[in-house]
C-alpha atoms as a PDB file:
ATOM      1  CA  UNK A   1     165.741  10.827 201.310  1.00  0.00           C
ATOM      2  CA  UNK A   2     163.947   8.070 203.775  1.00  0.00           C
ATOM      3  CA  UNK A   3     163.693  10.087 206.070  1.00  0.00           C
ATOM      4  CA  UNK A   4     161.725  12.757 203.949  1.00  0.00           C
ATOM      5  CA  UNK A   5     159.367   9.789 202.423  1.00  0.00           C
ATOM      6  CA  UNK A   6     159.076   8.616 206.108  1.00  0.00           C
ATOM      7  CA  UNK A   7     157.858  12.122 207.529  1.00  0.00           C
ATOM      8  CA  UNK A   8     155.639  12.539 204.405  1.00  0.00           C
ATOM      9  CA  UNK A   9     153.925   9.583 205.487  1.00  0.00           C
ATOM     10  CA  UNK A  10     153.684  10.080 209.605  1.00  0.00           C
ATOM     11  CA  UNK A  11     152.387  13.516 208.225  1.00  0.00           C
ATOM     12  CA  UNK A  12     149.626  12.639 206.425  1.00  0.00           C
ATOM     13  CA  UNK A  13     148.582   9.690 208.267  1.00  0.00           C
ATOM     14  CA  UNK A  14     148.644  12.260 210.953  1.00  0.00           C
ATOM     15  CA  UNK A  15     146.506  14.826 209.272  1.00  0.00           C
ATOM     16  CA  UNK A  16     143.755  12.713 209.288  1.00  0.00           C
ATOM     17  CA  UNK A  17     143.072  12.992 213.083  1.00  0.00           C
ATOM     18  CA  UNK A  18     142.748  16.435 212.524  1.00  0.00           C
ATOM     19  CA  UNK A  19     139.633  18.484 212.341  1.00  0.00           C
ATOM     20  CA  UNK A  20     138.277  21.805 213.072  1.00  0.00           C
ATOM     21  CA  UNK A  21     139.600  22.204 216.454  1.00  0.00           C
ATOM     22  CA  UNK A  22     143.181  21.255 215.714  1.00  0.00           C
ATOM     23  CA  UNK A  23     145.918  24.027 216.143  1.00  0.00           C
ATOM     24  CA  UNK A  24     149.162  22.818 214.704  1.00  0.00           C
ATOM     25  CA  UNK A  25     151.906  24.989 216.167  1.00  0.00           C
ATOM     26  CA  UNK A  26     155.631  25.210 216.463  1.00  0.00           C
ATOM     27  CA  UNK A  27     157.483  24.343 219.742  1.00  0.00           C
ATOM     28  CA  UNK A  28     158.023  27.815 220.109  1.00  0.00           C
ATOM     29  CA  UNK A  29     154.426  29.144 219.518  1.00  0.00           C
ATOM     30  CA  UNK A  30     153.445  26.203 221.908  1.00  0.00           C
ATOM     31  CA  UNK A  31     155.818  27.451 224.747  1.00  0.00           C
ATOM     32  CA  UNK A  32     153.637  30.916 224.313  1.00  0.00           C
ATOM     33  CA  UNK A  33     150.317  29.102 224.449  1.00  0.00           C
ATOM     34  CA  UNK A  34     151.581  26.908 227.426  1.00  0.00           C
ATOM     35  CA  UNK A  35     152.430  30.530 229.370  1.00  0.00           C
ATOM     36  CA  UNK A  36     149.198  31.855 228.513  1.00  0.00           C
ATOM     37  CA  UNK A  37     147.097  28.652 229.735  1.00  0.00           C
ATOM     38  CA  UNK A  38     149.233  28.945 232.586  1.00  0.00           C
ATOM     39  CA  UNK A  39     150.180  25.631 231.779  1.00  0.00           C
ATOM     40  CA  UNK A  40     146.744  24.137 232.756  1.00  0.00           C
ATOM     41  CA  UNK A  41     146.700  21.879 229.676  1.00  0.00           C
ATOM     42  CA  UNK A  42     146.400  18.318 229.314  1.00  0.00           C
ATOM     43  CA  UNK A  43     147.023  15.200 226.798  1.00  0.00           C
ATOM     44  CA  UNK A  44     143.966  13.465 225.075  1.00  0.00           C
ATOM     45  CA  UNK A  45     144.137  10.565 228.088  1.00  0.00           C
ATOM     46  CA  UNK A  46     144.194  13.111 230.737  1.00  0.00           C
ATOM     47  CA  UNK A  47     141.420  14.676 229.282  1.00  0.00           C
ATOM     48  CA  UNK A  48     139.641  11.270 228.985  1.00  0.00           C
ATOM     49  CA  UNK A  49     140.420  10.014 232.230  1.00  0.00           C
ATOM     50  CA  UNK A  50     138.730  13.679 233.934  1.00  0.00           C
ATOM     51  CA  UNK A  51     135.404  12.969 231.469  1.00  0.00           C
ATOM     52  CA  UNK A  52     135.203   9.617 232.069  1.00  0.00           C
ATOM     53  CA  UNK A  53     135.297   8.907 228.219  1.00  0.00           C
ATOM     54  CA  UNK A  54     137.871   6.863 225.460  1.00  0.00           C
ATOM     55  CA  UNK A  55     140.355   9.041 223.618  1.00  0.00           C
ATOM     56  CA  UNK A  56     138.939   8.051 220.510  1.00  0.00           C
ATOM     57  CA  UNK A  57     135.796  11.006 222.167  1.00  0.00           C
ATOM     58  CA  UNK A  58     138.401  13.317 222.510  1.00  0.00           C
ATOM     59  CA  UNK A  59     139.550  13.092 219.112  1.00  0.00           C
ATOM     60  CA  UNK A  60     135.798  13.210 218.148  1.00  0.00           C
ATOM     61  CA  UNK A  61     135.686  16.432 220.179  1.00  0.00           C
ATOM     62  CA  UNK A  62     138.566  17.839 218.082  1.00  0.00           C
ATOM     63  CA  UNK A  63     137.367  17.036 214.698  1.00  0.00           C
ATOM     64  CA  UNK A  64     134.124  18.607 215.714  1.00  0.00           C
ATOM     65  CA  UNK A  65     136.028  21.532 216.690  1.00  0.00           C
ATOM     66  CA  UNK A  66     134.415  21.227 220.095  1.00  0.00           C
ATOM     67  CA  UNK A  67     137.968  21.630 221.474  1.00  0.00           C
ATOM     68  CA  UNK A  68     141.059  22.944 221.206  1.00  0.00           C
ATOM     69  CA  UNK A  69     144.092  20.457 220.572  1.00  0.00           C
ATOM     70  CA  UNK A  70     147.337  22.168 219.974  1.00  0.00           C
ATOM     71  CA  UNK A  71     149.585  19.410 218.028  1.00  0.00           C
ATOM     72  CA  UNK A  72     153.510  20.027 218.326  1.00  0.00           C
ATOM     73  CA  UNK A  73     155.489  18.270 215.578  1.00  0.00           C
ATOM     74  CA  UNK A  74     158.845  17.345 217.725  1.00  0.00           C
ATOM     75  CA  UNK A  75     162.056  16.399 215.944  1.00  0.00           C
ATOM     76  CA  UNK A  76     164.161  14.788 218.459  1.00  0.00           C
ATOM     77  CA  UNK A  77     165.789  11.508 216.452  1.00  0.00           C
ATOM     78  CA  UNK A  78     168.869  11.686 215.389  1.00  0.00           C
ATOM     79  CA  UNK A  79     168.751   9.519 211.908  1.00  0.00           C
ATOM     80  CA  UNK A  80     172.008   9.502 210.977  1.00  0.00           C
ATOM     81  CA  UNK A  81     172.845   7.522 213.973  1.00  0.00           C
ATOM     82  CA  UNK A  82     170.323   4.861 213.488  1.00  0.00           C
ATOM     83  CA  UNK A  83     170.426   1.737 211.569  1.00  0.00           C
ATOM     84  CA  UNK A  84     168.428   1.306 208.272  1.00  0.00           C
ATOM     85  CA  UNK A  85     165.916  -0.939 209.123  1.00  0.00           C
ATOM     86  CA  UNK A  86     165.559   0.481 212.968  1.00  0.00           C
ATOM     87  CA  UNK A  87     164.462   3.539 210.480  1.00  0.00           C
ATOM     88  CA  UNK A  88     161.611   2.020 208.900  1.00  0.00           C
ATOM     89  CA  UNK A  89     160.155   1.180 212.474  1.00  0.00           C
ATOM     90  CA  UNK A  90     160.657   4.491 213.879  1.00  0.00           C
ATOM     91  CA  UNK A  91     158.613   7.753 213.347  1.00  0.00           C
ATOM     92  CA  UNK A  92     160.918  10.451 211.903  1.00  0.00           C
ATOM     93  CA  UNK A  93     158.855  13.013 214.414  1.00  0.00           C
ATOM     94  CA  UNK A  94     157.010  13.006 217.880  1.00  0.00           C
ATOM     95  CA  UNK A  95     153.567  14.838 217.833  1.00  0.00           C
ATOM     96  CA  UNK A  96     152.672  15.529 221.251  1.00  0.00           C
ATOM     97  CA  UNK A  97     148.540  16.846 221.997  1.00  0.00           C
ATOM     98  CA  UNK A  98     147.683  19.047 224.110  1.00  0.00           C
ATOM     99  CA  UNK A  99     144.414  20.173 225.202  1.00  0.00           C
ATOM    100  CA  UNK A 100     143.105  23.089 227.704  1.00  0.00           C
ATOM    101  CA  UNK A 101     141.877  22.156 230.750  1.00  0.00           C
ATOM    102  CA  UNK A 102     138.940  25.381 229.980  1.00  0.00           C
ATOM    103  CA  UNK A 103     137.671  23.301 227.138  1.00  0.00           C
ATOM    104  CA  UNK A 104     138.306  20.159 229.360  1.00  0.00           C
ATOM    105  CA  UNK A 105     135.690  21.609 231.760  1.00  0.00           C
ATOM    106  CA  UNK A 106     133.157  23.399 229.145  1.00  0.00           C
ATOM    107  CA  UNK A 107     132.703  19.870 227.783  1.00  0.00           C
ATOM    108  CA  UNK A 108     132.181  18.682 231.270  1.00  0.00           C
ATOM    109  CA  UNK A 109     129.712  20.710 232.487  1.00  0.00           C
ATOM    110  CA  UNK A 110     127.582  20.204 229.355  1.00  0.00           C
ATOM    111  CA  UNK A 111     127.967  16.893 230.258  1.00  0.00           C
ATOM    112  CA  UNK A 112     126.422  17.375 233.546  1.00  0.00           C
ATOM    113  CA  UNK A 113     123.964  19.009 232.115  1.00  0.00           C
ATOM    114  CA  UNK A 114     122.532  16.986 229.643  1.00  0.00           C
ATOM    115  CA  UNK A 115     122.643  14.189 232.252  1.00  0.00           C
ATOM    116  CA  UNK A 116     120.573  16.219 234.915  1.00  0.00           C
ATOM    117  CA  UNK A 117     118.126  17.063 232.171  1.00  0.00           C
ATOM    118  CA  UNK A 118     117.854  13.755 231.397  1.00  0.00           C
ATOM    119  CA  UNK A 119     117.175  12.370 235.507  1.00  0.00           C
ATOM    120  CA  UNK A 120     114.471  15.307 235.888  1.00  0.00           C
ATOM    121  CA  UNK A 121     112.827  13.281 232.539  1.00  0.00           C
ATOM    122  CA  UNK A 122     113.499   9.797 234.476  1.00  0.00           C
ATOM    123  CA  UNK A 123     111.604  11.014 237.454  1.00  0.00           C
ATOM    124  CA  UNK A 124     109.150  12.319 235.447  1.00  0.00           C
ATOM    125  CA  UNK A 125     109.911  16.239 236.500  1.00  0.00           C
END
């Protein structure tokens, strides 16, 4: 029973980072998508740390629908082992993000060129 309350609660707390480019998928229709990306897929820091931007932009990005983030719901506690109140501290589930490194680079060369458009208007091009 806590542990049902406790997902309901991760869940929705976690539904609220998502938006129109969020792809919630099982670990076995993520093992699919990670063959067919060739594995070339990375979490929301990787893909800050190649824009040069915060994570909280890369959730932006998603909610926007600008990119794809495929969410994977992992249940990997075992809760009957663990102590009552260690439960209330712990999330029932894992959700690991991934992104694709194609949208990864889409957004960055719009980046790039937004900024060159803006340096021709700096030096007055």
């Amino acid at each position: 029973m806590l542990k049902k309350t406790l997902t309901k609660i991760a869940e929705s707390k976690e539904r609220k980072n998502w938006g129109k480019g969020t792809i919630v998928c099982t670990q076995e229709e993520f093992e699919k998508v990670f063959d067919e990306f060739k594995g070339q897929m990375v979490s929301p820091g990787g893909a800050a740390g190649a824009l040069g931007v915060s994570r909280a932009y890369i959730h932006q990005l998603e909610k926007e629908g600008k990119i794809r983030a495929y969410r994977i719901a992992h249940d990997d506690i075992d809760w009957d082992r663990l102590p009552l109140w260690l439960k209330m501290m712990v999330a029932p589930r894992d959700v690991y993000i991934y992104i694709p490194d194609e949208d990864i680079e889409r957004i960055k060369k719009g980046m790039i060129e937004k900024a060159e458009t803006k340096l021709k208007k700096l030096k007055g091009k």
